[in-house]
Every structure is written in structure tokens, then in C-alpha cells.
C-alpha atoms as a PDB file:
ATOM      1  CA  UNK A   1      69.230 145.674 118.889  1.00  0.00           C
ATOM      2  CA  UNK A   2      69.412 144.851 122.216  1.00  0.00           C
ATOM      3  CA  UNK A   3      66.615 147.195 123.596  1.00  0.00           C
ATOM      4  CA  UNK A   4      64.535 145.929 120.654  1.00  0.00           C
ATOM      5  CA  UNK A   5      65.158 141.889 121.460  1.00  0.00           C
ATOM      6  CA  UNK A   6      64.228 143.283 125.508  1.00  0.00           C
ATOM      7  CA  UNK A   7      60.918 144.171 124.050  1.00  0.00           C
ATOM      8  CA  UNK A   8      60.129 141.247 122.557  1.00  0.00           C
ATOM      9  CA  UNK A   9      60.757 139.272 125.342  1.00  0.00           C
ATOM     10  CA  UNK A  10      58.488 141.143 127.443  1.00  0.00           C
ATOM     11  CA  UNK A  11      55.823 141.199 124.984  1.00  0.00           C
ATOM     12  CA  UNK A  12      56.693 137.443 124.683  1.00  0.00           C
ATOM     13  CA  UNK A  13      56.283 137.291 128.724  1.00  0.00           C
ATOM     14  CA  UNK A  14      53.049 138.464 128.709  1.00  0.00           C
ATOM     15  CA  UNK A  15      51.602 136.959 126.202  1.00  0.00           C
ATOM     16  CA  UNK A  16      52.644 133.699 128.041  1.00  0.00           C
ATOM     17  CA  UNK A  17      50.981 135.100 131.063  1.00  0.00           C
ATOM     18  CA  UNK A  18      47.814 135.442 129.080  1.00  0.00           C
ATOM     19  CA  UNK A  19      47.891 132.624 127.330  1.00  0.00           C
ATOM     20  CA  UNK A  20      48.379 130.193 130.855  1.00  0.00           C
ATOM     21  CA  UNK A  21      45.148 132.447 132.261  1.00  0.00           C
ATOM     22  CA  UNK A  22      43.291 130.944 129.158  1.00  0.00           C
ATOM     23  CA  UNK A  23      40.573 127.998 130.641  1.00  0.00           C
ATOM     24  CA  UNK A  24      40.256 126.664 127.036  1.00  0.00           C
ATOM     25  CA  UNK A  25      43.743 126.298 126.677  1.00  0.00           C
ATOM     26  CA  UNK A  26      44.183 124.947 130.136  1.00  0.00           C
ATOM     27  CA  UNK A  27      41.107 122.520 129.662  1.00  0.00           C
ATOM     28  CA  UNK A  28      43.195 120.895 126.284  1.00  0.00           C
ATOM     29  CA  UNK A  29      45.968 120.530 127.938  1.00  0.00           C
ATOM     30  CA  UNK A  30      43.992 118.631 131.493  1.00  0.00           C
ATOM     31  CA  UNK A  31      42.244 116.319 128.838  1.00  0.00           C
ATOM     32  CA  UNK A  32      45.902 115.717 127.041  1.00  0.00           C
ATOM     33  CA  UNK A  33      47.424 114.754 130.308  1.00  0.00           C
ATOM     34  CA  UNK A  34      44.467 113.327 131.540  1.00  0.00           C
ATOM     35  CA  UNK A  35      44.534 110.472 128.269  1.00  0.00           C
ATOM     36  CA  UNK A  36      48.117 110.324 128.097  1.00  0.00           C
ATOM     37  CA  UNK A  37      47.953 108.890 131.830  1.00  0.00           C
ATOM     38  CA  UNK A  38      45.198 106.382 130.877  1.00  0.00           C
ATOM     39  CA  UNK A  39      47.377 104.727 128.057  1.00  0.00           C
ATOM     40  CA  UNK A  40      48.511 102.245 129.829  1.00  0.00           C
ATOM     41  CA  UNK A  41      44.347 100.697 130.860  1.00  0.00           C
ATOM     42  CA  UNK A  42      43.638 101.721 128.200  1.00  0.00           C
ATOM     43  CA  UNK A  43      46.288  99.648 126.480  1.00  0.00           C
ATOM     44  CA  UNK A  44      45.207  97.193 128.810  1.00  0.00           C
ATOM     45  CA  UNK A  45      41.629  96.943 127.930  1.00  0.00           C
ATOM     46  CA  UNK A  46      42.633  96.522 124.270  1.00  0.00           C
ATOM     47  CA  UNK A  47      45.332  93.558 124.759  1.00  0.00           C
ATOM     48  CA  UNK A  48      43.934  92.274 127.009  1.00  0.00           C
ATOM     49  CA  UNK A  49      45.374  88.476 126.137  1.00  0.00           C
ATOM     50  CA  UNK A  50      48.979  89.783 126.323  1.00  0.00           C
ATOM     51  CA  UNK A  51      51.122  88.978 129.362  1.00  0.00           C
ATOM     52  CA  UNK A  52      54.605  88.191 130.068  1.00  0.00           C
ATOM     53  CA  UNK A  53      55.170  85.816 127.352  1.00  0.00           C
ATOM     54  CA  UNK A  54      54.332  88.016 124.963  1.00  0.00           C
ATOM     55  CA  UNK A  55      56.952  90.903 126.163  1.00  0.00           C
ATOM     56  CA  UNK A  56      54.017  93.604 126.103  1.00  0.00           C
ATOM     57  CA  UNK A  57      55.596  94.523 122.967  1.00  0.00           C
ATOM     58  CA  UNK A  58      51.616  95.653 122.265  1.00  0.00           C
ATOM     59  CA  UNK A  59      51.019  97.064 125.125  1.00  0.00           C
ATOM     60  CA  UNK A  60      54.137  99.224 125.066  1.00  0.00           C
ATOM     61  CA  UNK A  61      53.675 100.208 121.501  1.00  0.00           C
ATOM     62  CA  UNK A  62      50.174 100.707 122.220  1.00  0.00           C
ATOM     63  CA  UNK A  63      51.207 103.230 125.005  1.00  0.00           C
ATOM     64  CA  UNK A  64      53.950 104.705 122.871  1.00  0.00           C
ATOM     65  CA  UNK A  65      51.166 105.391 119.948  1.00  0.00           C
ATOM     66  CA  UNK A  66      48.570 106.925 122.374  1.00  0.00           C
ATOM     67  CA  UNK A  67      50.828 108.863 124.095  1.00  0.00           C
ATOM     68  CA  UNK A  68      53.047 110.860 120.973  1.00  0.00           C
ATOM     69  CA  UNK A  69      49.013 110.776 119.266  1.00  0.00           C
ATOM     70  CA  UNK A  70      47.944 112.923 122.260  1.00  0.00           C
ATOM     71  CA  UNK A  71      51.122 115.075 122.645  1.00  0.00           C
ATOM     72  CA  UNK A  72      50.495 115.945 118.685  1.00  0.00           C
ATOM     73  CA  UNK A  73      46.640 116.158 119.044  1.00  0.00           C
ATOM     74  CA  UNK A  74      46.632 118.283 121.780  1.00  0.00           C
ATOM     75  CA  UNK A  75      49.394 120.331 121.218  1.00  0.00           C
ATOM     76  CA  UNK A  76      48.276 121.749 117.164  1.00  0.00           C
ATOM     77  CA  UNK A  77      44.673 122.407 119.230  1.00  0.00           C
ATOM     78  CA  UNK A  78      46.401 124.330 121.815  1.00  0.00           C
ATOM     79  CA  UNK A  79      48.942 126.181 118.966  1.00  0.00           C
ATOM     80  CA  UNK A  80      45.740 126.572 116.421  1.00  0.00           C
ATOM     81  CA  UNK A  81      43.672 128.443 118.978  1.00  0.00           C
ATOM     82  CA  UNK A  82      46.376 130.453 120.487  1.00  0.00           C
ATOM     83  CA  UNK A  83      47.806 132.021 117.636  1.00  0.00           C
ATOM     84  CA  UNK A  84      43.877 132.323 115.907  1.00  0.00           C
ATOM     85  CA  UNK A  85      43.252 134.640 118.904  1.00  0.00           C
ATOM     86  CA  UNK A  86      46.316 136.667 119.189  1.00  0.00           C
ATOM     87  CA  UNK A  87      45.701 139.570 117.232  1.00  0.00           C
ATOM     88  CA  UNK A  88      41.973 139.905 117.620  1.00  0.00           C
ATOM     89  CA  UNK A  89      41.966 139.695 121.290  1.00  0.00           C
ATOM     90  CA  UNK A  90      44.252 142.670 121.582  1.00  0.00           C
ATOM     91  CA  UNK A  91      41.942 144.236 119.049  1.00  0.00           C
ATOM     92  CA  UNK A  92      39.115 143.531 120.984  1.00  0.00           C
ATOM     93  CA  UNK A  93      40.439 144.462 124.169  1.00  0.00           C
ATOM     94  CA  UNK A  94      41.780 147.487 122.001  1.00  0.00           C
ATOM     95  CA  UNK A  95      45.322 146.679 124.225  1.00  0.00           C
ATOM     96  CA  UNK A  96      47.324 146.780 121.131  1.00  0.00           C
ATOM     97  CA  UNK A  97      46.607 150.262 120.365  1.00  0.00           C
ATOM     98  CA  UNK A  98      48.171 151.120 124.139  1.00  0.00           C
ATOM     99  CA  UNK A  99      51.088 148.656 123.166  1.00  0.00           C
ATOM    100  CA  UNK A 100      52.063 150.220 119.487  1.00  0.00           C
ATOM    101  CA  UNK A 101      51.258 153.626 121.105  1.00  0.00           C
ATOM    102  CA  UNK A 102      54.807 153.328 122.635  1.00  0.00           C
ATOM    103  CA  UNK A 103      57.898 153.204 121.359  1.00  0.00           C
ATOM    104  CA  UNK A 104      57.007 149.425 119.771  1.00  0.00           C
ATOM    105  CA  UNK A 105      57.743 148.343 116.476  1.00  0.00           C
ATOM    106  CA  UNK A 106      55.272 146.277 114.944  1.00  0.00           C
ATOM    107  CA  UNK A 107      57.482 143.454 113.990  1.00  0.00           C
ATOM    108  CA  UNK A 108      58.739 143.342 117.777  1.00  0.00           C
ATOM    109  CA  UNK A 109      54.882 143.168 118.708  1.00  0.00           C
ATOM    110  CA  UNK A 110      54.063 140.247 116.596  1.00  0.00           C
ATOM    111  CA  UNK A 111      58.074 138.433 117.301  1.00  0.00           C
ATOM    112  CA  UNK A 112      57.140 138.593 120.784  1.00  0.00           C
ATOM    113  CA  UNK A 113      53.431 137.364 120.665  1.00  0.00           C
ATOM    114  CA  UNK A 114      54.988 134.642 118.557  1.00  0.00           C
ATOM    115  CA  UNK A 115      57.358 133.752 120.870  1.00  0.00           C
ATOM    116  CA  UNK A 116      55.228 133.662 123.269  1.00  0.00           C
ATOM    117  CA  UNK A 117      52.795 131.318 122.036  1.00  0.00           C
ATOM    118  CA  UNK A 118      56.008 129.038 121.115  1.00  0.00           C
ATOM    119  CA  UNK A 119      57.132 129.234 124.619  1.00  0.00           C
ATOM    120  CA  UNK A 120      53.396 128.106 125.724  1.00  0.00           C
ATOM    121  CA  UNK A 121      53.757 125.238 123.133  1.00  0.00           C
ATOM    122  CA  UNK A 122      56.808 124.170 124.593  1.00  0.00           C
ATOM    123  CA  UNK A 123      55.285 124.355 128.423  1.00  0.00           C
ATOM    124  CA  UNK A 124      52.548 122.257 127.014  1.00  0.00           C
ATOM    125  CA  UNK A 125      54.983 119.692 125.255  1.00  0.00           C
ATOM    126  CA  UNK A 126      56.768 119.314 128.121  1.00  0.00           C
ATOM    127  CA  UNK A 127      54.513 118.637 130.690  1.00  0.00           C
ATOM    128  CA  UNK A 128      52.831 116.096 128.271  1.00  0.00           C
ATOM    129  CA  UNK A 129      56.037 114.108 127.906  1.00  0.00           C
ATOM    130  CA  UNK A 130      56.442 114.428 131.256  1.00  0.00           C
ATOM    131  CA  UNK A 131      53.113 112.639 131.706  1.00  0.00           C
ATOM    132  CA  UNK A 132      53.901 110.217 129.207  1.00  0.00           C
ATOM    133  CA  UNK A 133      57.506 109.398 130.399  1.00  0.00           C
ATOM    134  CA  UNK A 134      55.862 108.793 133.710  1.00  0.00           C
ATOM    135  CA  UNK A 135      52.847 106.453 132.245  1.00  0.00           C
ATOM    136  CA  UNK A 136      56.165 104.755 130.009  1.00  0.00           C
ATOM    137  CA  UNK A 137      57.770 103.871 133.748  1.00  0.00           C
ATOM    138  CA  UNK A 138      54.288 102.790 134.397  1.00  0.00           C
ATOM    139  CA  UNK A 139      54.185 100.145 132.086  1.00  0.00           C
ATOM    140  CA  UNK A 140      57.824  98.917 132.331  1.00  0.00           C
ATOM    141  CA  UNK A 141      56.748  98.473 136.034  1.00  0.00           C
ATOM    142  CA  UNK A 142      53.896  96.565 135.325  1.00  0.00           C
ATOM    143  CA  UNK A 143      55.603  93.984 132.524  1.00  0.00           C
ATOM    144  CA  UNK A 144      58.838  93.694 135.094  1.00  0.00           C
ATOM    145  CA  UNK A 145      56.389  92.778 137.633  1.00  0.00           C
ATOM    146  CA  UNK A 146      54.144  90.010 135.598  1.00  0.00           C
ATOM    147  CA  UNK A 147      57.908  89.088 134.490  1.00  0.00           C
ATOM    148  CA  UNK A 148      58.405  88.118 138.177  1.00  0.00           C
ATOM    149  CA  UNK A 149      55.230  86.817 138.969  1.00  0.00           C
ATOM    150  CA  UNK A 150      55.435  84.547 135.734  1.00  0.00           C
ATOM    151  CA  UNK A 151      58.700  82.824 136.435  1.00  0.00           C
ATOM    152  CA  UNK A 152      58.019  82.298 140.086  1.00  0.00           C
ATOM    153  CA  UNK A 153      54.758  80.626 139.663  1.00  0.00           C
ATOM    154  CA  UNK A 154      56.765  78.458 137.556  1.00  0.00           C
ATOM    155  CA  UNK A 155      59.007  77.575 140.264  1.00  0.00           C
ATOM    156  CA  UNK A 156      62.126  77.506 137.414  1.00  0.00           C
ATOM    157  CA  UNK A 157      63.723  80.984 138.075  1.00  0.00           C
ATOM    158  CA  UNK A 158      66.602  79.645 139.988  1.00  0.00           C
ATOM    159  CA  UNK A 159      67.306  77.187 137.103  1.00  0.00           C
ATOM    160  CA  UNK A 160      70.309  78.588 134.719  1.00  0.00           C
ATOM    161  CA  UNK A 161      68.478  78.619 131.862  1.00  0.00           C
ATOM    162  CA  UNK A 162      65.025  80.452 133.703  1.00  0.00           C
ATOM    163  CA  UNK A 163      67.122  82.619 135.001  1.00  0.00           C
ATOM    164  CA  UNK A 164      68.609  83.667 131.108  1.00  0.00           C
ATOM    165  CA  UNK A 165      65.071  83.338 130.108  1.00  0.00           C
ATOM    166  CA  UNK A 166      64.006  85.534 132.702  1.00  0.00           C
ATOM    167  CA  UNK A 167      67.032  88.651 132.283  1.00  0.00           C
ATOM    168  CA  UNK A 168      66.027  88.272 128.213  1.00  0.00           C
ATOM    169  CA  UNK A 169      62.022  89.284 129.045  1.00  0.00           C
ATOM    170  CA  UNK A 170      62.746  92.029 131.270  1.00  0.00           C
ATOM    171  CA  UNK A 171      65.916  93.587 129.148  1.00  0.00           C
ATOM    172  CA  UNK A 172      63.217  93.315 126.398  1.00  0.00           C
ATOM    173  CA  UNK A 173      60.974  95.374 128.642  1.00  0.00           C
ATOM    174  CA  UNK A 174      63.412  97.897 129.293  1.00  0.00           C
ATOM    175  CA  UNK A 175      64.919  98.001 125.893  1.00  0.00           C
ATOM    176  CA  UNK A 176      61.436  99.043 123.910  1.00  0.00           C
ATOM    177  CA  UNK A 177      59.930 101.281 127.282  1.00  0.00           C
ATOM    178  CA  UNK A 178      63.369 103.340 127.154  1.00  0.00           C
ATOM    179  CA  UNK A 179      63.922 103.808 123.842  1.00  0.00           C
ATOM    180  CA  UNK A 180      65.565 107.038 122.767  1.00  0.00           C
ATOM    181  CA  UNK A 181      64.658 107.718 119.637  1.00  0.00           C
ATOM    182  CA  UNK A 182      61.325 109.020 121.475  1.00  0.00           C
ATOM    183  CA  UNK A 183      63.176 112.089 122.340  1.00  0.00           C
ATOM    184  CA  UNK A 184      63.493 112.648 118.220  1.00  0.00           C
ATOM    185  CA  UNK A 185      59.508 111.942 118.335  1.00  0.00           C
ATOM    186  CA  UNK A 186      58.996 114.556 120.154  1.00  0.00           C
ATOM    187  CA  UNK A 187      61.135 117.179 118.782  1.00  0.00           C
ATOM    188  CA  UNK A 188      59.610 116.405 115.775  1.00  0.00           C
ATOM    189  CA  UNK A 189      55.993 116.840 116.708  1.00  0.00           C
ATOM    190  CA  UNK A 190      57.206 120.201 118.649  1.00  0.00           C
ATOM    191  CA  UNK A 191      58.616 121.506 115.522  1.00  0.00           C
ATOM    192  CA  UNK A 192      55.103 120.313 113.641  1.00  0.00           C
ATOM    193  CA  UNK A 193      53.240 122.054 115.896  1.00  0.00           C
ATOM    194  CA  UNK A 194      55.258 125.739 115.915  1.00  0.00           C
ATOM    195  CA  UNK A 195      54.973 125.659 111.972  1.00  0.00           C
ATOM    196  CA  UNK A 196      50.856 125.287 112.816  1.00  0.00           C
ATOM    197  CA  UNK A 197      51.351 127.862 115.356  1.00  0.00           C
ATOM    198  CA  UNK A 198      53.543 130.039 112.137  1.00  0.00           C
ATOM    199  CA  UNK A 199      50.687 129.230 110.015  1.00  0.00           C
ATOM    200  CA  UNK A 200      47.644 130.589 112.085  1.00  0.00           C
ATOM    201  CA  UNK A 201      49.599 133.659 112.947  1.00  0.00           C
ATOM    202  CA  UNK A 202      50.024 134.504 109.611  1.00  0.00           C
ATOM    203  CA  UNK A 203      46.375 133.937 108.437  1.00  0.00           C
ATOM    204  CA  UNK A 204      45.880 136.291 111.613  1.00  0.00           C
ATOM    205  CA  UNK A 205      47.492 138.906 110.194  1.00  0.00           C
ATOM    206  CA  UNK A 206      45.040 139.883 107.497  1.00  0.00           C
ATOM    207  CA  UNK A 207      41.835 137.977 108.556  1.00  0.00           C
ATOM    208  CA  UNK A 208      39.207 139.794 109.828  1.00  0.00           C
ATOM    209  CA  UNK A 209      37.722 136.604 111.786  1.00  0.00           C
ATOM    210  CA  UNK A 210      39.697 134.111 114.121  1.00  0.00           C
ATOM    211  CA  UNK A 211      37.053 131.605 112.907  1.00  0.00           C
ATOM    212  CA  UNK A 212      38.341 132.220 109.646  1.00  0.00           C
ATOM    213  CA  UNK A 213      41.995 131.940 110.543  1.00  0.00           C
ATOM    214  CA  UNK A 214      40.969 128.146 112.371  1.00  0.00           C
ATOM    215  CA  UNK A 215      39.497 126.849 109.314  1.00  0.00           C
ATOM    216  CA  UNK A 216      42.333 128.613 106.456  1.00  0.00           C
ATOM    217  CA  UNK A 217      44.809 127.036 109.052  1.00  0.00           C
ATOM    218  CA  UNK A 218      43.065 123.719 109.525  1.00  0.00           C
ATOM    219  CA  UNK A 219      42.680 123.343 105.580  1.00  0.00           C
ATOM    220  CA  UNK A 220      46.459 124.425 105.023  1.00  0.00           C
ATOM    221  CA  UNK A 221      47.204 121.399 107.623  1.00  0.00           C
ATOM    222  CA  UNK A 222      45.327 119.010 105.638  1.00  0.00           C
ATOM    223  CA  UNK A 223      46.398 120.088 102.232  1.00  0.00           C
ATOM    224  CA  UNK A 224      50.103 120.088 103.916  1.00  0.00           C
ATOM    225  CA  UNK A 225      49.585 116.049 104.953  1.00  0.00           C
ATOM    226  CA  UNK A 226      48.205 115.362 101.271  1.00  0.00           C
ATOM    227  CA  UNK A 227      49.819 117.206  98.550  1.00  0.00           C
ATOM    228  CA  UNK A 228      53.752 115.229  98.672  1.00  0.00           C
ATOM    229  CA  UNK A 229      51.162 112.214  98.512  1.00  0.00           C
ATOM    230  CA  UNK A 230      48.992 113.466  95.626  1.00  0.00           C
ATOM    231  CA  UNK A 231      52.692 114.670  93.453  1.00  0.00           C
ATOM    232  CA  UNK A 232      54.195 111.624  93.865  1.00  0.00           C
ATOM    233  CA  UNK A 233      51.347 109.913  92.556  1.00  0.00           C
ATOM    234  CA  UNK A 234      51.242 111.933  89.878  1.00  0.00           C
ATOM    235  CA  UNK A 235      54.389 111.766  88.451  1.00  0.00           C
ATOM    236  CA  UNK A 236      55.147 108.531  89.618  1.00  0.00           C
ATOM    237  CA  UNK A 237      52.353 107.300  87.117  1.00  0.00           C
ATOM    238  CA  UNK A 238      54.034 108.919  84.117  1.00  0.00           C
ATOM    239  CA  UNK A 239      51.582 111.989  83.943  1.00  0.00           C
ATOM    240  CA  UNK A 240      52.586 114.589  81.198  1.00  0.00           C
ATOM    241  CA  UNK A 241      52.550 118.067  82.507  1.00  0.00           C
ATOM    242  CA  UNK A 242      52.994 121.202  80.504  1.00  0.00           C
ATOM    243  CA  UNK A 243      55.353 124.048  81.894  1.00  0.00           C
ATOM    244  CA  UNK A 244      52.426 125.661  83.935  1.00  0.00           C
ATOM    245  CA  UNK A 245      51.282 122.253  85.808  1.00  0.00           C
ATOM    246  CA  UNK A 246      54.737 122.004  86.351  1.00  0.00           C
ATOM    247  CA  UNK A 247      54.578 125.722  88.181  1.00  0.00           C
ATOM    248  CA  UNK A 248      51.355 124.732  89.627  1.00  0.00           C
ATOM    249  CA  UNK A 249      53.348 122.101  91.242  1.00  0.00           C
ATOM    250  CA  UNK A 250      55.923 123.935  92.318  1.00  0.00           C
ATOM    251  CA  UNK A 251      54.315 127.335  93.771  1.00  0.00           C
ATOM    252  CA  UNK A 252      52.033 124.555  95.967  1.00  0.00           C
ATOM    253  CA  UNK A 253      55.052 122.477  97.244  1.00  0.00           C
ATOM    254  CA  UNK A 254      56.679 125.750  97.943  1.00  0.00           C
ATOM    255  CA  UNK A 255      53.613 127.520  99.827  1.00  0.00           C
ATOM    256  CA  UNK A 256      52.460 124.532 101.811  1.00  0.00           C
ATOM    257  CA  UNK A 257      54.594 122.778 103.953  1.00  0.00           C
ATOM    258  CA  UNK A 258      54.977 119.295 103.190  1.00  0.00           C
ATOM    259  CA  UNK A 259      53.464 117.944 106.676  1.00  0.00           C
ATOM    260  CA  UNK A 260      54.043 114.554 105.650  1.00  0.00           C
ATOM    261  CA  UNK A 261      57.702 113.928 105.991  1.00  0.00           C
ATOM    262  CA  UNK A 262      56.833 114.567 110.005  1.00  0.00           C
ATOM    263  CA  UNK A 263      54.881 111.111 109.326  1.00  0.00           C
ATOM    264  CA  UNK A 264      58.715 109.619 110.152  1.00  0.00           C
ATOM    265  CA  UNK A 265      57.431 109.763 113.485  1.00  0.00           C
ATOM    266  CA  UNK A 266      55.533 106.790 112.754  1.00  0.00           C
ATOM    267  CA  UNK A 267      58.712 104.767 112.240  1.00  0.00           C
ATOM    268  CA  UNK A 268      60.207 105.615 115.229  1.00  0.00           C
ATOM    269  CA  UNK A 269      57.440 104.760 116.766  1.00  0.00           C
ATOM    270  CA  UNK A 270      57.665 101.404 114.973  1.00  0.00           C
ATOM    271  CA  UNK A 271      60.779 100.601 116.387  1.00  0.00           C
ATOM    272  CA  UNK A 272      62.510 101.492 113.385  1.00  0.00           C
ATOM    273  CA  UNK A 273      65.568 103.246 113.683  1.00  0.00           C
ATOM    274  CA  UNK A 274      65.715 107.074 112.118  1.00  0.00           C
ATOM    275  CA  UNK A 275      69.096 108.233 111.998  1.00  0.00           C
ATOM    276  CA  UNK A 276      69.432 111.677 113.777  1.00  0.00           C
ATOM    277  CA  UNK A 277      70.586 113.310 110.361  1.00  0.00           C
ATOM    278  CA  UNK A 278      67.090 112.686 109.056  1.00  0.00           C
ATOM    279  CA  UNK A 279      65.620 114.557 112.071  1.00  0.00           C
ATOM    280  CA  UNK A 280      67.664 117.115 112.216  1.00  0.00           C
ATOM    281  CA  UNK A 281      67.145 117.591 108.359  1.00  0.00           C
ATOM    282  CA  UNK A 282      63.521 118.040 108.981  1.00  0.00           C
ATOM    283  CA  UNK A 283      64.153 120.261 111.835  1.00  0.00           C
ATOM    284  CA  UNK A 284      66.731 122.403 109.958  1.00  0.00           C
ATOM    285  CA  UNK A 285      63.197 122.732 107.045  1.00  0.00           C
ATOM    286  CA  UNK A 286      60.945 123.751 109.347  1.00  0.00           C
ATOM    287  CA  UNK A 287      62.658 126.321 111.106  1.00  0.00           C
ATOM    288  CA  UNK A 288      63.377 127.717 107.461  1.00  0.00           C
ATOM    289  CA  UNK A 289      59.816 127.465 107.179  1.00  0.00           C
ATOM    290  CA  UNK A 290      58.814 129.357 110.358  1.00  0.00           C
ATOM    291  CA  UNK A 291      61.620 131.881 109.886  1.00  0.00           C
ATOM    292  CA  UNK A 292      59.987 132.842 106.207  1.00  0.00           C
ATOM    293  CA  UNK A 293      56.345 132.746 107.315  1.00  0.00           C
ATOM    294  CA  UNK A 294      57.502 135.320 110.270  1.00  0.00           C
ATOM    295  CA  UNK A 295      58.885 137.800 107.953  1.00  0.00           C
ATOM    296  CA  UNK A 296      55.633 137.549 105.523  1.00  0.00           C
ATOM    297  CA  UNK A 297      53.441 137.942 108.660  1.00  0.00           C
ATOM    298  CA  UNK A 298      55.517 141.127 109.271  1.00  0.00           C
ATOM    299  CA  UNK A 299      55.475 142.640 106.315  1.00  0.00           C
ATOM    300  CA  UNK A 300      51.669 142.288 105.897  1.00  0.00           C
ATOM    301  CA  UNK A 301      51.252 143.057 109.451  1.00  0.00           C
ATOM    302  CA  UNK A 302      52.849 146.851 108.740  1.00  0.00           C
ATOM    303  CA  UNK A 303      50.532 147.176 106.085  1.00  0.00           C
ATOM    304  CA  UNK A 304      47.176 146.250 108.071  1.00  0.00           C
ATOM    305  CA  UNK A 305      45.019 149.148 108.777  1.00  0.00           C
ATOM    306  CA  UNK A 306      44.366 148.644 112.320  1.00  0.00           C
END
């Protein structure tokens, strides 16, 4: 067991290795750092008839949109393409045949190119929020400083009632800039992610082209954002559905994972507040997702003719 889990982890190691070396995947992540950093001109540029007065409760909700909207863009692109071009990379490079030539299970080789592409998604996730906790200080700097400005060009700062006016602008600054229900944002865009990352490596598995394996996991995405949506509708509406619409139903919501309940994001983003329960509901789901799409890719994977 333990000998097994070492070679996973060095499979997952290198794989990590490889994946860093990667310029497309290093060029995704630039341009997701790159316009998480400009959120807050950008924000800027489109308020640009908010100022103190108005709290930048735009501007900060602007930043908070653009940044979490990057982290998630930027992030599936980066797990999508890794995970299409695991397996057919070492095919190409005909590496795997060296790798399952020794004593390596196939299950190990595929756990550990998993995990490797999940610790690349979380390198990637972090140094995004890093970026966009750092563009979030940004803008609390810039609204405490207008703050300022805007009470001492008034002259009425020292008054009592200034003063009260002044500590209730900036603590409103503060409050939505530091908000920590972003920390549940992001976990729950990581764990959206990892199940796109679970997704393409299972398409890998049997598909002979990691075009294919883009556009099956791309589809499975979409069809994962839309299908809660298009069951509620249905039998919200009174519908009548014989026994095999009913499995119809059923063998979809079970195969595709219902992407939109990650759309809670949204209201935390909002300013609404999620309890953590409901996150860590969601998180418990998709690791039961992952965790079931792993042991399908490794059963097919021992069956592949390679």
C-alpha cells in the first residue's frame, strides 16, 4: 500500500514537472493573472461616476466578479487541456510504455497523472487568488484614500458627526473588500474545476483524439450547467412522463454532474450570505463525483489496448 501510494506520488511529481514546462499552460495562467490585476481600471473605466459617496460598492463588486470570473475561466482552460493531453502525450512520446514496463500498475499511473494535474490546478488557483487578494487590497486602498480626500476637502472631518460619517464609509470599505465568504468562492470553483479536470481524463481514457476529448468534455460542461435547469422546468410545468422519461431523467442527472448548483457562487458574490453547510454539501458531491469517475477511468483504462 504504501510502496504503491510512493508511486503515485512520483508519477504525480512528474507530471507536475511537465505540466509547469507547458508554454500553453503557462501562457493561460500569465493572461489570468495578467486580467485579474487589471480589475480594478478596469472596474474603473466602467464606473466611472462612482466615488466615495457611493462606497465603491460597484467597483468592489465589479472587482470581486472579474476576479472569481477569471480564476474559473482560466482555471477549467488550464484543467481541460491538461488532462486532454495526458494520455496521448505519453503515447506519443511512447514514455508510458517505459513507465508500465516497470513494476507500475495502471491505476497508480493514471492516480498519479491525476493527481498531478490536480496539484497543477491548485498551483494555478492559488497564485490567481493571490493576484486577486492583492488587486482586492488594491481597491480598499484606493476607496480608503478618496474616503480621506472626500472628507478633508470638505473641511468637516473633525466635526463629531463627519467623523461617524467618515469611520461608517471606510468600515463599509473594509467590510465588502474583506469579506470571507470569498474563501468558500473559491473552494468552490477549485472543486468545479477538478470535476472538469475528472471529466477530460476520463474521456482520455478511451478517445483516440485529445481534440475529441476537448469537445466531449466541453459539451459534458455545458449539458452539466443546463440539464437541473431544463428538469425543473419540466416538471415544474406539470409534464406527464412515462416510467422510461422518468429513467431518461434519472440516468442523465446521474451521469452529468449538475454544474449548476456551483452557480451559488454567484450569491456569495452578491453579498449574500451561504452558510458553510451548503458549501461543504457541494464539496462533499463533488468529491463523490471525482472519486466515481476515477474508478471508471481505471477500469476502462486496464482494458485499453495500448
Amino acid at each position: 500500500m504504501i510502496s504503491s501510494l510512493h508511486r503515485i506520488l512520483i508519477i504525480a511529481r512528474n507530471t507536475l514537472t511537465e505540466a509547469v514546462r507547458q508554454k500553453v499552460l503557462n501562457v493561460l495562467l500569465i493572461f489570468g493573472l495578467v486580467l485579474i490585476c487589471s480589475s480594478v481600471t478596469v472596474s474603473q473605466l466602467a464606473t466611472p461616476d462612482i466615488d466615495a459617496a457611493g462606497l465603491f460598492s460597484e467597483q468592489i463588486k465589479f472587482v470581486k466578479d472579474f476576479g472569481c470570473g477569471a480564476i474559473g475561466l482560466f482555471g477549467f482552460f488550464i484543467a481541460l487541456l491538461s488532462t486532454a493531453l495526458l494520455i496521448p502525450q505519453e503515447l506519443d512520446k511512447r514514455t508510458i510504455y517505459t513507465i508500465l514496463a516497470k513494476p507500475v500498475r495502471r491505476a497508480e499511473f493514471l492516480l498519479g497523472k491525476f493527481v498531478g494535474v490536480v496539484l497543477l490546478l491548485a498551483l494555478s488557483v492559488a497564485l490567481m487568488s493571490l493576484a486577486f487578494a492583492a488587486t482586492l487590497y488594491w481597491q480598499e486602498s484606493v476607496g480608503l484614500a478618496a474616503v480621506e480626500a472626500n472628507y478633508a476637502q470638505m473641511d468637516l472631518k473633525h466635526t463629531p458627526t463627519a467623523q461617524s460619517m467618515h469611520d461608517h464609509d471606510a468600515a463599509q470599505i473594509i467590510k465588502q473588500v474583506r469579506d470571507p465568504q470569498l474563501v468558500e468562492a473559491v473552494l468552490l470553483i477549485f472543486a468545479k474545476i477538478v470535476m472538469t479536470a475528472a471529466i477530460g481524463l476520463l474521456i482520455s481514457t478511451f478517445a483516440t483524439s485529445w481534440i475529441f476529448t476537448i469537445i466531449t468534455t466541453f459539451m459534458i460542461y455545458l449539458i452539466g450547467h443546463g440539464e437541473s435547469l431544463a428538469r425543473t422546468f419540466w416538471l415544474s410545468h406539470g409534464a406527464e412522463t412515462t416510467i422510461w422519461q422518468s429513467g431518461l431523467i434519472g440516468l442523465i442527472a446521474l451521469l452529468i454532474p449538475d454544474m449548476n448548483s456551483f452557480t451559488i457562487v454567484d450569491e456569495i458574490l452578491a453579498g449574500n450570505r451561504v452558510p458553510w453547510h451548503d458549501v461543504l454539501n457541494l464539496l462533499c458531491y463533488a468529491n463523490v463525483y471525482v472519486i466515481v469517475l476515477l474508478a471508471v477511468s481505471v477500469v476502462i483504462f486496464d482494458y485499453r489496448e495500448i
